[in-house]
C-alpha atoms as a PDB file:
ATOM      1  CA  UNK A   1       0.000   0.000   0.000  1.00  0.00           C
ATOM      2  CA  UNK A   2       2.057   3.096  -1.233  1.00  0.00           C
ATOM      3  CA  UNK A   3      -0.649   5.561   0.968  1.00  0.00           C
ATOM      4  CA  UNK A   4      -1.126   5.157   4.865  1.00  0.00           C
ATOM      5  CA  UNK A   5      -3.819   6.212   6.201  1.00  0.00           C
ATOM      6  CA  UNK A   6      -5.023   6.558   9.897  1.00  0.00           C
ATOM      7  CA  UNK A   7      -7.616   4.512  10.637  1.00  0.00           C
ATOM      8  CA  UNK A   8      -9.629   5.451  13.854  1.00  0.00           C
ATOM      9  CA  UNK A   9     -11.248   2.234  15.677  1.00  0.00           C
ATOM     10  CA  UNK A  10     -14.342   3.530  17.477  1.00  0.00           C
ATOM     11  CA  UNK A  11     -15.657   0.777  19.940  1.00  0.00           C
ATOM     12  CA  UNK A  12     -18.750   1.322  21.689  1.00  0.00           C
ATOM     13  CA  UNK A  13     -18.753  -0.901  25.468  1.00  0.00           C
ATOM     14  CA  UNK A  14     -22.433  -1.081  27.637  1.00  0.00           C
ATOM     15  CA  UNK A  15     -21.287  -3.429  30.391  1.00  0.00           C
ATOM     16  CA  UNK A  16     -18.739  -5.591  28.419  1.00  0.00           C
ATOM     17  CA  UNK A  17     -16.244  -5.952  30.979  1.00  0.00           C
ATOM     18  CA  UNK A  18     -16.470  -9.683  30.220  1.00  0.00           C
ATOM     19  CA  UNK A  19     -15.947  -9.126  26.517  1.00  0.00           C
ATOM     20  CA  UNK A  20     -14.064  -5.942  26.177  1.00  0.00           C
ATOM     21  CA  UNK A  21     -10.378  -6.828  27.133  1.00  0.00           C
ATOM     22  CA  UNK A  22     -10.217 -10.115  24.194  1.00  0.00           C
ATOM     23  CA  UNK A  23     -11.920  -7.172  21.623  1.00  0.00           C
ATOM     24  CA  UNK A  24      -8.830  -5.143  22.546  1.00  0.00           C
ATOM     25  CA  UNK A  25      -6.081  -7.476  22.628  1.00  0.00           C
ATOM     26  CA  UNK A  26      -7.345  -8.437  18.989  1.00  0.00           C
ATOM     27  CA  UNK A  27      -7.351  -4.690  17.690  1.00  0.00           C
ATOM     28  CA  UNK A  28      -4.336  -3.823  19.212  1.00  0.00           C
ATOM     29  CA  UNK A  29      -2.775  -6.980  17.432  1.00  0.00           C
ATOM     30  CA  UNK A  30      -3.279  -5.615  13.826  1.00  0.00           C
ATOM     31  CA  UNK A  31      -0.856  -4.978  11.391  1.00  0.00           C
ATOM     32  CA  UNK A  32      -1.984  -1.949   9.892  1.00  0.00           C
ATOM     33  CA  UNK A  33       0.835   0.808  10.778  1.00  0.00           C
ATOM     34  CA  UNK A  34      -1.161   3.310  11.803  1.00  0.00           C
ATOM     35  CA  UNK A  35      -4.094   3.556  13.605  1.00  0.00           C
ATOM     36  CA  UNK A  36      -5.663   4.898  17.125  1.00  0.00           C
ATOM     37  CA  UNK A  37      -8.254   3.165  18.873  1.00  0.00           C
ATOM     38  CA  UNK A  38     -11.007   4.753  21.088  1.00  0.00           C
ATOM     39  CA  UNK A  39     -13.256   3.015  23.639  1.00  0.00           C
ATOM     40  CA  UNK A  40     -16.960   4.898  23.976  1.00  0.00           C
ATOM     41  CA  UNK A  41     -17.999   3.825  27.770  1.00  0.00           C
ATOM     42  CA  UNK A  42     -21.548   3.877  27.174  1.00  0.00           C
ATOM     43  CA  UNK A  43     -22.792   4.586  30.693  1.00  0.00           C
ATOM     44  CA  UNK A  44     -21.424   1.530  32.041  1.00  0.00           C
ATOM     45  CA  UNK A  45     -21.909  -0.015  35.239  1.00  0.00           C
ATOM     46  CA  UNK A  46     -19.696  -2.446  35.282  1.00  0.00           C
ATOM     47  CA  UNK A  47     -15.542  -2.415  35.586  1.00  0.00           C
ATOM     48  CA  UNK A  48     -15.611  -1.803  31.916  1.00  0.00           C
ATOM     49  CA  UNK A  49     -13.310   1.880  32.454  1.00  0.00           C
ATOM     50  CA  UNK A  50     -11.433  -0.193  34.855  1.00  0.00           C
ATOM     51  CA  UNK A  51     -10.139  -3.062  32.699  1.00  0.00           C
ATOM     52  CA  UNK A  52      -9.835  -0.221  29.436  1.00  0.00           C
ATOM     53  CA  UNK A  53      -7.797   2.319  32.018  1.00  0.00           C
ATOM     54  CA  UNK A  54      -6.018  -0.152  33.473  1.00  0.00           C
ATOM     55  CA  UNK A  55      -5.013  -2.770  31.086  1.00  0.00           C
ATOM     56  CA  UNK A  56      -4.642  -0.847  27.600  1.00  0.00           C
ATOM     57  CA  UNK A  57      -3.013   2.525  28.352  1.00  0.00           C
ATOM     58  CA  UNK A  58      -2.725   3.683  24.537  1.00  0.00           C
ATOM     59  CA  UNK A  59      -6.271   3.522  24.117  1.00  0.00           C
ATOM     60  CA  UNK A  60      -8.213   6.470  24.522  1.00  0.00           C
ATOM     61  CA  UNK A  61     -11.197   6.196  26.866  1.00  0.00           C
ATOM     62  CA  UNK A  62     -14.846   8.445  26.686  1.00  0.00           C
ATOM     63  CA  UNK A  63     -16.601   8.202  29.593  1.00  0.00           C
ATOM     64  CA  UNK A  64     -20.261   9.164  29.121  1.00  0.00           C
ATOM     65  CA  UNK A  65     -22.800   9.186  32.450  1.00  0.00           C
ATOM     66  CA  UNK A  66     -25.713   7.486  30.871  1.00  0.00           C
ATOM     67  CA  UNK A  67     -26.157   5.226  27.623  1.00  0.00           C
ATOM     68  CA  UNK A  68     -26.679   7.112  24.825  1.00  0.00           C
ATOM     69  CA  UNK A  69     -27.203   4.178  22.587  1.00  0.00           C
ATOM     70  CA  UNK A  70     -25.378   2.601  19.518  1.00  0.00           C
ATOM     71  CA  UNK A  71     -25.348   5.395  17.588  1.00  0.00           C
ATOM     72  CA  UNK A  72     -25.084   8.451  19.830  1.00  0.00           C
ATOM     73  CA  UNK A  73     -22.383   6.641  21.413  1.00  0.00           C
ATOM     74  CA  UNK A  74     -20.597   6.106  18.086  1.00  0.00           C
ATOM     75  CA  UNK A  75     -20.869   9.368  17.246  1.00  0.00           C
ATOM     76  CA  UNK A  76     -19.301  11.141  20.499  1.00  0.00           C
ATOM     77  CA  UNK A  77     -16.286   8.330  18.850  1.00  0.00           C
ATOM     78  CA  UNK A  78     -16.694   9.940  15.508  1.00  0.00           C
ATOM     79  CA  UNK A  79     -16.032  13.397  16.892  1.00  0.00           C
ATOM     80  CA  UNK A  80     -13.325  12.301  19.175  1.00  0.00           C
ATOM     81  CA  UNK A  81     -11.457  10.456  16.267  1.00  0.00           C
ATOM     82  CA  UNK A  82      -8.580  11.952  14.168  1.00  0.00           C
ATOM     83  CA  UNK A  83      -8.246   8.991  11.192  1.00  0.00           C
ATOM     84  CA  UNK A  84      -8.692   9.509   7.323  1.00  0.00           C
ATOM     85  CA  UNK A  85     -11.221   6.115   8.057  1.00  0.00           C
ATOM     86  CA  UNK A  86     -13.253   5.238  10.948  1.00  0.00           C
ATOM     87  CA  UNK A  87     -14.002   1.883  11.783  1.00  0.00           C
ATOM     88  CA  UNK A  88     -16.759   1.291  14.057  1.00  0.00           C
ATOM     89  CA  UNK A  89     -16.679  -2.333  15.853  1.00  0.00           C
ATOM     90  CA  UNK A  90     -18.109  -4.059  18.259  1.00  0.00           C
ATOM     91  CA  UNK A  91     -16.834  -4.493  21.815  1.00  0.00           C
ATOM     92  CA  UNK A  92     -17.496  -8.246  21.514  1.00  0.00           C
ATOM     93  CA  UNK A  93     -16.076  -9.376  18.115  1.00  0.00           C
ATOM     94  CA  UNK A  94     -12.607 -10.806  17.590  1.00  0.00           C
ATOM     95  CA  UNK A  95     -10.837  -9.517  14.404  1.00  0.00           C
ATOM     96  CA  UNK A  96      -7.678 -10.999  12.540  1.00  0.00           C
ATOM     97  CA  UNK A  97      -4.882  -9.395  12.407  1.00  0.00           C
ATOM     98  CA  UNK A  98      -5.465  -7.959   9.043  1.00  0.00           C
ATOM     99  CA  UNK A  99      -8.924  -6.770  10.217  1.00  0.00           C
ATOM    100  CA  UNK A 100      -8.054  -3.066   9.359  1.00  0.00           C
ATOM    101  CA  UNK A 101      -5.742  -3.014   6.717  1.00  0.00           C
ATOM    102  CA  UNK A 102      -8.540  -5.264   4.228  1.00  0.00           C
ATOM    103  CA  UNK A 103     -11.501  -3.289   5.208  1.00  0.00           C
ATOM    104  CA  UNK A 104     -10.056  -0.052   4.007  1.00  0.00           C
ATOM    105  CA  UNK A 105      -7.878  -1.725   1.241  1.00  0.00           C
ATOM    106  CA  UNK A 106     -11.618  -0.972  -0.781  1.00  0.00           C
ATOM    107  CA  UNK A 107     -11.828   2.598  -0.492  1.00  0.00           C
ATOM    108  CA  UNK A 108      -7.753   2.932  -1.179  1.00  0.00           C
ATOM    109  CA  UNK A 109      -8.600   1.410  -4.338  1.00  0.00           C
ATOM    110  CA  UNK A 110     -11.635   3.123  -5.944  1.00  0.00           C
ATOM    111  CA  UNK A 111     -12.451   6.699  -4.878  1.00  0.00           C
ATOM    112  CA  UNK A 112     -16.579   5.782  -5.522  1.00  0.00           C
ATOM    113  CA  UNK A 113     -16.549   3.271  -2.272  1.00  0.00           C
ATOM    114  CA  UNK A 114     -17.832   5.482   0.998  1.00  0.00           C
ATOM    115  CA  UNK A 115     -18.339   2.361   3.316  1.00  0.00           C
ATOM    116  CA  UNK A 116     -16.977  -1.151   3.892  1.00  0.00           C
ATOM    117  CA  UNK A 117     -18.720  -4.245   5.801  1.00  0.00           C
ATOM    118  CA  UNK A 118     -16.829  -7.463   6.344  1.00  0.00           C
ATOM    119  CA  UNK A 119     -17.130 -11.167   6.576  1.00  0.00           C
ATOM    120  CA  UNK A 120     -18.884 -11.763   9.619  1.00  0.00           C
ATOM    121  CA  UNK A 121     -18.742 -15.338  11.313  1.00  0.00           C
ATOM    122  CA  UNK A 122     -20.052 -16.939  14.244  1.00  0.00           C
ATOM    123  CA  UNK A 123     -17.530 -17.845  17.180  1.00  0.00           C
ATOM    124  CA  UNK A 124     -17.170 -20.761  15.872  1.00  0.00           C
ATOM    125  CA  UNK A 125     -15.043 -19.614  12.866  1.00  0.00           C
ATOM    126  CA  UNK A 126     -16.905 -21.230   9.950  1.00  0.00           C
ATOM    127  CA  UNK A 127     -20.613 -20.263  10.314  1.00  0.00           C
ATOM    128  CA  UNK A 128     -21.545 -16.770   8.252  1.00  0.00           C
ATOM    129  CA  UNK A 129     -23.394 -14.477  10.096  1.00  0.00           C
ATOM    130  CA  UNK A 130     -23.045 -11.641   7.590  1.00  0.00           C
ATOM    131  CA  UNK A 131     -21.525 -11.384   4.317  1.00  0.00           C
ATOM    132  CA  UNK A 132     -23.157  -7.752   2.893  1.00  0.00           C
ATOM    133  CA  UNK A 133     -26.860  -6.792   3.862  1.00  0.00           C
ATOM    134  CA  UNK A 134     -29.941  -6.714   1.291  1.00  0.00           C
ATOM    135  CA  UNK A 135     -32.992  -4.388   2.220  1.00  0.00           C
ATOM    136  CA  UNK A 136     -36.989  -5.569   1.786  1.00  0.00           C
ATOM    137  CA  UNK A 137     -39.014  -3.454   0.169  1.00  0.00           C
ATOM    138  CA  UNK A 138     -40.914  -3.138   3.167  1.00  0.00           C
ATOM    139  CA  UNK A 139     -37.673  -2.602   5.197  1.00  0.00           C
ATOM    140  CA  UNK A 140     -37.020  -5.847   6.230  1.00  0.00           C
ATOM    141  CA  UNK A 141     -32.912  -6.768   6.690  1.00  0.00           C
ATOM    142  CA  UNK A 142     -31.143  -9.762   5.416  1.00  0.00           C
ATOM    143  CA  UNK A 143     -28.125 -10.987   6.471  1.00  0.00           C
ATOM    144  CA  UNK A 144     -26.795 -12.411   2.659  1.00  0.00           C
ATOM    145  CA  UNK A 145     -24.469 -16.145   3.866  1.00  0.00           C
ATOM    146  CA  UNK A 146     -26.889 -16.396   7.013  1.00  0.00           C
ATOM    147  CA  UNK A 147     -25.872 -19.388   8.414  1.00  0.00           C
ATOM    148  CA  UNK A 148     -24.137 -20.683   5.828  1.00  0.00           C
ATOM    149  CA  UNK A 149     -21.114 -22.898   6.388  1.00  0.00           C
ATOM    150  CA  UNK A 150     -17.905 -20.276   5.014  1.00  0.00           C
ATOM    151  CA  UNK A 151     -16.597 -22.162   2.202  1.00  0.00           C
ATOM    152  CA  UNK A 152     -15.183 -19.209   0.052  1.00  0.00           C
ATOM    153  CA  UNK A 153     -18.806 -18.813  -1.852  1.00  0.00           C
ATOM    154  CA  UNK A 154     -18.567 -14.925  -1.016  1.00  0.00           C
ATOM    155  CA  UNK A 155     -14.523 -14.217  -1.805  1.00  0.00           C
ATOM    156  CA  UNK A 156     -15.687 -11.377  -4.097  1.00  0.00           C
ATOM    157  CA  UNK A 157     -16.123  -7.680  -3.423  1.00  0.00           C
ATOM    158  CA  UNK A 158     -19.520  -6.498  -4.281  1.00  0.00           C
ATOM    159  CA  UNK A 159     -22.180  -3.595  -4.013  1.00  0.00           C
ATOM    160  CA  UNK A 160     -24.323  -4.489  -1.042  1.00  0.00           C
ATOM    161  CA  UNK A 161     -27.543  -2.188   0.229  1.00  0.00           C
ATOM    162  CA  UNK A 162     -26.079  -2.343   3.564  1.00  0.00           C
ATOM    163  CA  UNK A 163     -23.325  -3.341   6.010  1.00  0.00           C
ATOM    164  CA  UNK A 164     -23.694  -4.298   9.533  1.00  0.00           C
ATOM    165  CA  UNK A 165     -22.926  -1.807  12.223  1.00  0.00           C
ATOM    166  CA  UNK A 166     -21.139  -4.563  14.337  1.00  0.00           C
ATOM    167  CA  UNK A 167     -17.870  -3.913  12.128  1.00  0.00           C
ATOM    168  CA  UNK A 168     -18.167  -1.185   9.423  1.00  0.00           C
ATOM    169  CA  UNK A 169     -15.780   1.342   8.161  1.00  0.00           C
ATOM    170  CA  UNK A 170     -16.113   4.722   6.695  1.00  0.00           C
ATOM    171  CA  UNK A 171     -14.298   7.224   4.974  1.00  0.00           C
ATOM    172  CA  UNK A 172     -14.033  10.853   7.094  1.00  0.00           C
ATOM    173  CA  UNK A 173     -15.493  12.564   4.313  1.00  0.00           C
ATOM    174  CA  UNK A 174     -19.076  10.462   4.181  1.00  0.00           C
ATOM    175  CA  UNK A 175     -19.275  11.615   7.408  1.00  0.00           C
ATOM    176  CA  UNK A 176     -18.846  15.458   6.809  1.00  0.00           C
ATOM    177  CA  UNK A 177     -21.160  15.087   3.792  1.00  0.00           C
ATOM    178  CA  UNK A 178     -24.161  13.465   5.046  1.00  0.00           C
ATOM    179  CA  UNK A 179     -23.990  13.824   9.081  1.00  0.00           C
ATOM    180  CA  UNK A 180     -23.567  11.356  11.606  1.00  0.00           C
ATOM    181  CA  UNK A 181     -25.731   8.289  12.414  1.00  0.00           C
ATOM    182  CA  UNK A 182     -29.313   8.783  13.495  1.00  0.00           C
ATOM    183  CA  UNK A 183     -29.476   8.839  17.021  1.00  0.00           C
ATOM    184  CA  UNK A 184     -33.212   8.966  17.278  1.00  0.00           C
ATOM    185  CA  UNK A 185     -33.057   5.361  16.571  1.00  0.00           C
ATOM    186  CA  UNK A 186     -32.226   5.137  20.405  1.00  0.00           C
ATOM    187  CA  UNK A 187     -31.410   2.781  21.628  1.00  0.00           C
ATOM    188  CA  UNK A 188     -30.506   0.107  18.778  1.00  0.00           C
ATOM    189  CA  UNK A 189     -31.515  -1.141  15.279  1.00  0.00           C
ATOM    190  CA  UNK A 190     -31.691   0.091  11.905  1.00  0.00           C
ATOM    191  CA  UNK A 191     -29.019   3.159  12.904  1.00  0.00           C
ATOM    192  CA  UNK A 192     -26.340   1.664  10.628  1.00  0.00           C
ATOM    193  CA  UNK A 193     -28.840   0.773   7.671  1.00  0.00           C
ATOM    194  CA  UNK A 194     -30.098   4.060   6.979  1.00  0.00           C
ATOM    195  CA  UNK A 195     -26.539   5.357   6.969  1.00  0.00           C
ATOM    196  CA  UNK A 196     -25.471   3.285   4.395  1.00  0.00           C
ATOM    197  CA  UNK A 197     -28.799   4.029   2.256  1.00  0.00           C
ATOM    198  CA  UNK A 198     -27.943   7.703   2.715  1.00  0.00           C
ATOM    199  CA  UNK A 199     -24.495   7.381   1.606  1.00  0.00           C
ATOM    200  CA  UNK A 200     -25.778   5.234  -1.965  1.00  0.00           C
ATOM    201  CA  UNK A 201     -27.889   8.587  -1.937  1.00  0.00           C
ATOM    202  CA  UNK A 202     -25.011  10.812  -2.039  1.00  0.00           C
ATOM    203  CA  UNK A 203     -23.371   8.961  -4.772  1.00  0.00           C
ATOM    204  CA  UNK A 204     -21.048   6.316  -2.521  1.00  0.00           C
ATOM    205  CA  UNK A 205     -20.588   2.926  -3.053  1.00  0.00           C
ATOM    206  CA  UNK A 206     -21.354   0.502   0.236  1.00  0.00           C
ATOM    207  CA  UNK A 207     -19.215  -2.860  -0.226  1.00  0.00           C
ATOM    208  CA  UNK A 208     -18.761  -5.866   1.418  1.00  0.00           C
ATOM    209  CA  UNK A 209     -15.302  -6.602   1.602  1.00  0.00           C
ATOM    210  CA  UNK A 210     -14.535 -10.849   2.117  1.00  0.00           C
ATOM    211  CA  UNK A 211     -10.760 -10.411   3.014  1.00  0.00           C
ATOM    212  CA  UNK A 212     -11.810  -8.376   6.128  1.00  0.00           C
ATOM    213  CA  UNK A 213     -12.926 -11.155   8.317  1.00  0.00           C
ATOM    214  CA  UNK A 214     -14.140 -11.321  12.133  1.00  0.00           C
ATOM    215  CA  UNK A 215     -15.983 -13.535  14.542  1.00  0.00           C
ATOM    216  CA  UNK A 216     -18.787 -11.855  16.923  1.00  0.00           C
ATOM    217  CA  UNK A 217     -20.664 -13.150  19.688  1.00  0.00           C
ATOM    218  CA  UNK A 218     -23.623 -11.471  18.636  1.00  0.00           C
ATOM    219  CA  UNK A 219     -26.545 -10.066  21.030  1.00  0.00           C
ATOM    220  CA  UNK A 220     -24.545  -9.459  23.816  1.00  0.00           C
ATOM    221  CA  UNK A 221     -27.050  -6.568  25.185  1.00  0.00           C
ATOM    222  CA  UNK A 222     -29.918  -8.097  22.737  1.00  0.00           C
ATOM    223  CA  UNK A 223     -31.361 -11.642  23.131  1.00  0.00           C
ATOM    224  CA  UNK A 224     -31.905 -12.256  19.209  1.00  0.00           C
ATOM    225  CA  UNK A 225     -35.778 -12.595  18.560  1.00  0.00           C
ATOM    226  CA  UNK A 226     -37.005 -11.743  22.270  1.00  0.00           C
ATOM    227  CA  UNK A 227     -39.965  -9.501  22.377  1.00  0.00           C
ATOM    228  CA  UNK A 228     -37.788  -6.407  23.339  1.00  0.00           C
ATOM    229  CA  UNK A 229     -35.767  -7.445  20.194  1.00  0.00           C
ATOM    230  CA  UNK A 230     -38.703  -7.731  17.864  1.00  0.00           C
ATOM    231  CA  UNK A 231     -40.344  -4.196  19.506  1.00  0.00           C
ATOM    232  CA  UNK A 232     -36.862  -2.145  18.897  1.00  0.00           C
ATOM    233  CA  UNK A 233     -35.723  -3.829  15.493  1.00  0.00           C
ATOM    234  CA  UNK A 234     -39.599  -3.162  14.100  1.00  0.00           C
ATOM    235  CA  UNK A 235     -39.644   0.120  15.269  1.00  0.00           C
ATOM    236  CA  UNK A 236     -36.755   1.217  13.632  1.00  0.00           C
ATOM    237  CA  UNK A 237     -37.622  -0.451  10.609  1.00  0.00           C
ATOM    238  CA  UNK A 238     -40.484   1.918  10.372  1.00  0.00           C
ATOM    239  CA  UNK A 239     -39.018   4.826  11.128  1.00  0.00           C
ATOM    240  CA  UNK A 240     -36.531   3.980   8.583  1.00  0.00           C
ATOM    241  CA  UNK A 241     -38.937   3.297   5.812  1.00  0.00           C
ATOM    242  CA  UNK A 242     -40.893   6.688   6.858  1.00  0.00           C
ATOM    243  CA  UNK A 243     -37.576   8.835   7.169  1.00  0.00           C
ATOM    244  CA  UNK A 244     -36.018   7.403   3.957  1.00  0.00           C
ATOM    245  CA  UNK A 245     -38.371   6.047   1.702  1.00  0.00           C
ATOM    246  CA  UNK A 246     -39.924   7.677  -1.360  1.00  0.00           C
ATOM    247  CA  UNK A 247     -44.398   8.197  -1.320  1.00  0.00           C
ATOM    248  CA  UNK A 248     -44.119   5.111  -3.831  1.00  0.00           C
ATOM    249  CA  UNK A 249     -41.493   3.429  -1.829  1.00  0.00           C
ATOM    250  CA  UNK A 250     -43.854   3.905   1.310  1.00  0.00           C
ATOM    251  CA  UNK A 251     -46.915   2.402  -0.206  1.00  0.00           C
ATOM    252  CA  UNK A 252     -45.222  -0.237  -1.397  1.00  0.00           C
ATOM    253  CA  UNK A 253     -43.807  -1.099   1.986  1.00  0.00           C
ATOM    254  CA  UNK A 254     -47.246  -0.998   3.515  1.00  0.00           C
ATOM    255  CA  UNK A 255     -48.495  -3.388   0.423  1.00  0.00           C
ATOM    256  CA  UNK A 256     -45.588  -5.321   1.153  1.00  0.00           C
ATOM    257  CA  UNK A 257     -46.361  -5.434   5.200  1.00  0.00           C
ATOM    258  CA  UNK A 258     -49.729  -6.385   4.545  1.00  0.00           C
ATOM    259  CA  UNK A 259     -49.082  -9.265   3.248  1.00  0.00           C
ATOM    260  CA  UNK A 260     -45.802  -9.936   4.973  1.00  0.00           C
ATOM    261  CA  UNK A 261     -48.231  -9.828   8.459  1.00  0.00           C
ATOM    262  CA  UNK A 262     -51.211 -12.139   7.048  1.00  0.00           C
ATOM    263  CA  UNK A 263     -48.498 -15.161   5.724  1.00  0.00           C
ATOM    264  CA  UNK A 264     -45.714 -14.995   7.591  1.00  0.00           C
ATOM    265  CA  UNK A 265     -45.936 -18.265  10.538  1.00  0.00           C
ATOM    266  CA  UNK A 266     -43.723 -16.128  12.993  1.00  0.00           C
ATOM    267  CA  UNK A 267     -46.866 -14.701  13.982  1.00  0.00           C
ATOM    268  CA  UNK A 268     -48.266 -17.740  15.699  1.00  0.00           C
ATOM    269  CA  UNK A 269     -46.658 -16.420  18.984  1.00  0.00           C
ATOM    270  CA  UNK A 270     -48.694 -13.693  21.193  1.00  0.00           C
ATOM    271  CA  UNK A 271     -45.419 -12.365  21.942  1.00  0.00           C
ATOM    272  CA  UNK A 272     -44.414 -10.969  18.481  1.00  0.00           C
ATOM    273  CA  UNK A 273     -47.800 -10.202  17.907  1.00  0.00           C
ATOM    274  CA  UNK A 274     -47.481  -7.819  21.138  1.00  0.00           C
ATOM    275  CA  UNK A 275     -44.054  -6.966  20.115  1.00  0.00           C
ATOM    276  CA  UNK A 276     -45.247  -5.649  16.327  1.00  0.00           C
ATOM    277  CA  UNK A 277     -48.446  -4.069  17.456  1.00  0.00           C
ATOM    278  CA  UNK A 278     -46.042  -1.780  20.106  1.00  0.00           C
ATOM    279  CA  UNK A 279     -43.873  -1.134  17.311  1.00  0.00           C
ATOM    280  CA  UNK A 280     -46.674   0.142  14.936  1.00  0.00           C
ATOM    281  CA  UNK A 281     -47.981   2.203  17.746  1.00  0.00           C
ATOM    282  CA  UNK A 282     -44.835   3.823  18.851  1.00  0.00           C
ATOM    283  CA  UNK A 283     -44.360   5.085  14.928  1.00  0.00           C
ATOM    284  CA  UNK A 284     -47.730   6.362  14.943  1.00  0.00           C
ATOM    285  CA  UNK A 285     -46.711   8.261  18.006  1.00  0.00           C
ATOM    286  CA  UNK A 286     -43.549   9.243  16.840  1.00  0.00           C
ATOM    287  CA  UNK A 287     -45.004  10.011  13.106  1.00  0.00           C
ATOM    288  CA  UNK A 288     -44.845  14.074  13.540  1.00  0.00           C
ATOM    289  CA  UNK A 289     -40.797  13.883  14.723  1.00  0.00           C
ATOM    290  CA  UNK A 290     -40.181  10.942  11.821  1.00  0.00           C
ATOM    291  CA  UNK A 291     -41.517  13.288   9.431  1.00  0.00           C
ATOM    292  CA  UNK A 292     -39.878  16.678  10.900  1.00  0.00           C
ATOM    293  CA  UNK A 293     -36.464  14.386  10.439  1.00  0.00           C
ATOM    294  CA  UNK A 294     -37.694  13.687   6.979  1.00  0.00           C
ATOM    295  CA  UNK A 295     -37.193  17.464   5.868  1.00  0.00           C
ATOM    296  CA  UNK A 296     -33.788  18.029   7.575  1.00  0.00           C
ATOM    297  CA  UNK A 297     -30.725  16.961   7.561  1.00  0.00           C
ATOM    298  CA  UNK A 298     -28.575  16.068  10.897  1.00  0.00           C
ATOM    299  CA  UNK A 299     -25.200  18.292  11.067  1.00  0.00           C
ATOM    300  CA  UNK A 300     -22.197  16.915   9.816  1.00  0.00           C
ATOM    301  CA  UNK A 301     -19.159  15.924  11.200  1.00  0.00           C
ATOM    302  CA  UNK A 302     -17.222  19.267  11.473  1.00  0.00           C
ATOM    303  CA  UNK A 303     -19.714  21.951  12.394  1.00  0.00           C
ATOM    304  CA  UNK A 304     -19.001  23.383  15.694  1.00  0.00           C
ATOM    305  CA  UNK A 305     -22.936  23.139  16.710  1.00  0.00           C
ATOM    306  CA  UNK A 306     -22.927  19.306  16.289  1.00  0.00           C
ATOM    307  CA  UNK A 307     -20.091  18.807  18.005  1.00  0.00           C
ATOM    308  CA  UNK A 308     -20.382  18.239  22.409  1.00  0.00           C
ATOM    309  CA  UNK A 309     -17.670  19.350  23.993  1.00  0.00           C
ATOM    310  CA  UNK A 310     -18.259  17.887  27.169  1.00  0.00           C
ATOM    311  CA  UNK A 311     -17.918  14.492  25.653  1.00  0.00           C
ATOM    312  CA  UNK A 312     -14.975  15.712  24.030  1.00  0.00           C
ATOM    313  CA  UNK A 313     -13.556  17.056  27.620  1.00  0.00           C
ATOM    314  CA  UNK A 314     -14.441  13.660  29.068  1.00  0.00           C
ATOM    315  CA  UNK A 315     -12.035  12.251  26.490  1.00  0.00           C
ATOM    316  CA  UNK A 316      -8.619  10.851  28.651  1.00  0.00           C
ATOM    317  CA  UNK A 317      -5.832  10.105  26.417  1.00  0.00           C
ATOM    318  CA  UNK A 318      -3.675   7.761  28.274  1.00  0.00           C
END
């Protein structure tokens, strides 16, 4: 690689004291030559700051009072970061060694490519969990390889409508050009699909990169498919389709949903049931703030107003 960049590693930690420290080791273990890495304490209660003060003294540490979810807390790591590419990753995820160095290798290469996603297996080290992200017309997520056993069958870059947040990379510049991720989505889901939609928008490529390759524990905070899963993930998958969808694209979706609700056999369970019909009525709710969002555009990295300097302030370099 004749050209070097900095690559800034924004990690985002709720309580992962038990997961945090083998995240680290891993990222600190990487052979790209330059890079800083920057732990968002995301009102922690745990001995998360502990283990991060203690045990890894070059990286920097954010400590904020109270969770501010996965994207505000990503973005008070966005701010705080200094690198030509940000990756964000989760705390509990194990990358190879070559983590960074393939998952901006991309964007070195073709000036069109905004964001990277990687090769995302299960702990085990063979089962896909994510190879590149395809969006429903109703808003409905797909992890493309789910569960499929890794046997090279994705080993090709490719266009991709999104990437998981759990380990995606962006240039600097997406960031100053169309704002930082949606906090509003508080506290999880959908946050890391809408950027990627905005940045096709602005004329970037979104990739899924195959040499880039890490294993994640997955719903560490989120028990996959519980009724608080199904509540948050549907309810940002509505205000998602409201916020970013086109009048077409939006009566489609509701075609779509319509029909989606009347076949699909998930909905056998009272619980999901429950867990939709919150959903639907927390949009409706939230329906006059979706659509104020609609019309305006969140500031962008680099103007003073978006930026909180008391999170800044609260950053310790060690």
């Amino acid at each position: 690689m004749s050209h070097c960049p900095e690559v800034s590693v924004v990690i985002v930690c709720l309580n992962g004291a038990d997961v945090i420290e083998n995240c680290l080791k891993a990222v600190l273990a990487n052979d790209h030559p330059s890079f800083e890495t920057i732990v968002v304490n995301n009102g922690s209660t745990d001995a998360t700051a502990d283990i991060v003060s203690r045990q890894f003294p070059e990286v920097r540490l954010i400590n904020l009072p109270k969770n501010r979810g996965f994207a505000g807390g990503n973005n008070e790591g966005i701010k705080a970061s200094r690198g030509e590419f940000v990756v964000l990753l989760n705390d509990d995820t194990i990358g190879s060694r070559s983590l960074l160095a393939e998952i901006v290798r991309p964007m070195l290469e073709d000036p069109a490519i905004g964001v990277v996603g990687c090769k995302i297996l299960y702990p085990d080290g063979k089962t896909i969990q994510h190879a590149g992200g395809a969006i429903g017309p109703n808003g409905l997520t797909r992890h493309i390889g789910y569960e499929e056993i890794d046997r090279g069958q994705f080993g090709q870059l490719r266009d991709v409508d999104y990437v998981s947040g759990c380990c995606m990379a962006a240039r600097r510049e997406v960031f100053r050009k169309i704002g930082l991720l949606d906090s509003r989505y508080f506290p999880i889901y959908y946050e890391e699909v809408e950027f990627c939609a905005r940045a096709r928008k602005a004329g970037y490529r979104v990739v899924f990169a195959p040499g880039a390759v890490l294993r994640h524990l997955e719903s560490k905070t989120q028990i996959r498919y519980s009724a608080r899963y199904n509540y948050r993930y549907n309810k940002g998958r509505w205000r998602f389709i409201l916020k970013n969808f086109s009048a077409r694209e939006i009566a489609r979706a509701i075609r779509h949903e319509l029909k989606w609700v009347w076949a699909d056999a998930g909905f056998d369970t009272l619980g999901y049931v429950t867990a939709l019909g919150r959903a639907y009525l927390a949009t409706l709710i939230r329906l006059p703030m979706i659509l104020y969002d609609r019309k305006h555009r969140f500031l962008p990295l680099g103007d003073e107003k978006g930026l909180d300097q008391g999170a800044l302030e609260r950053t310790e370099r060690r």
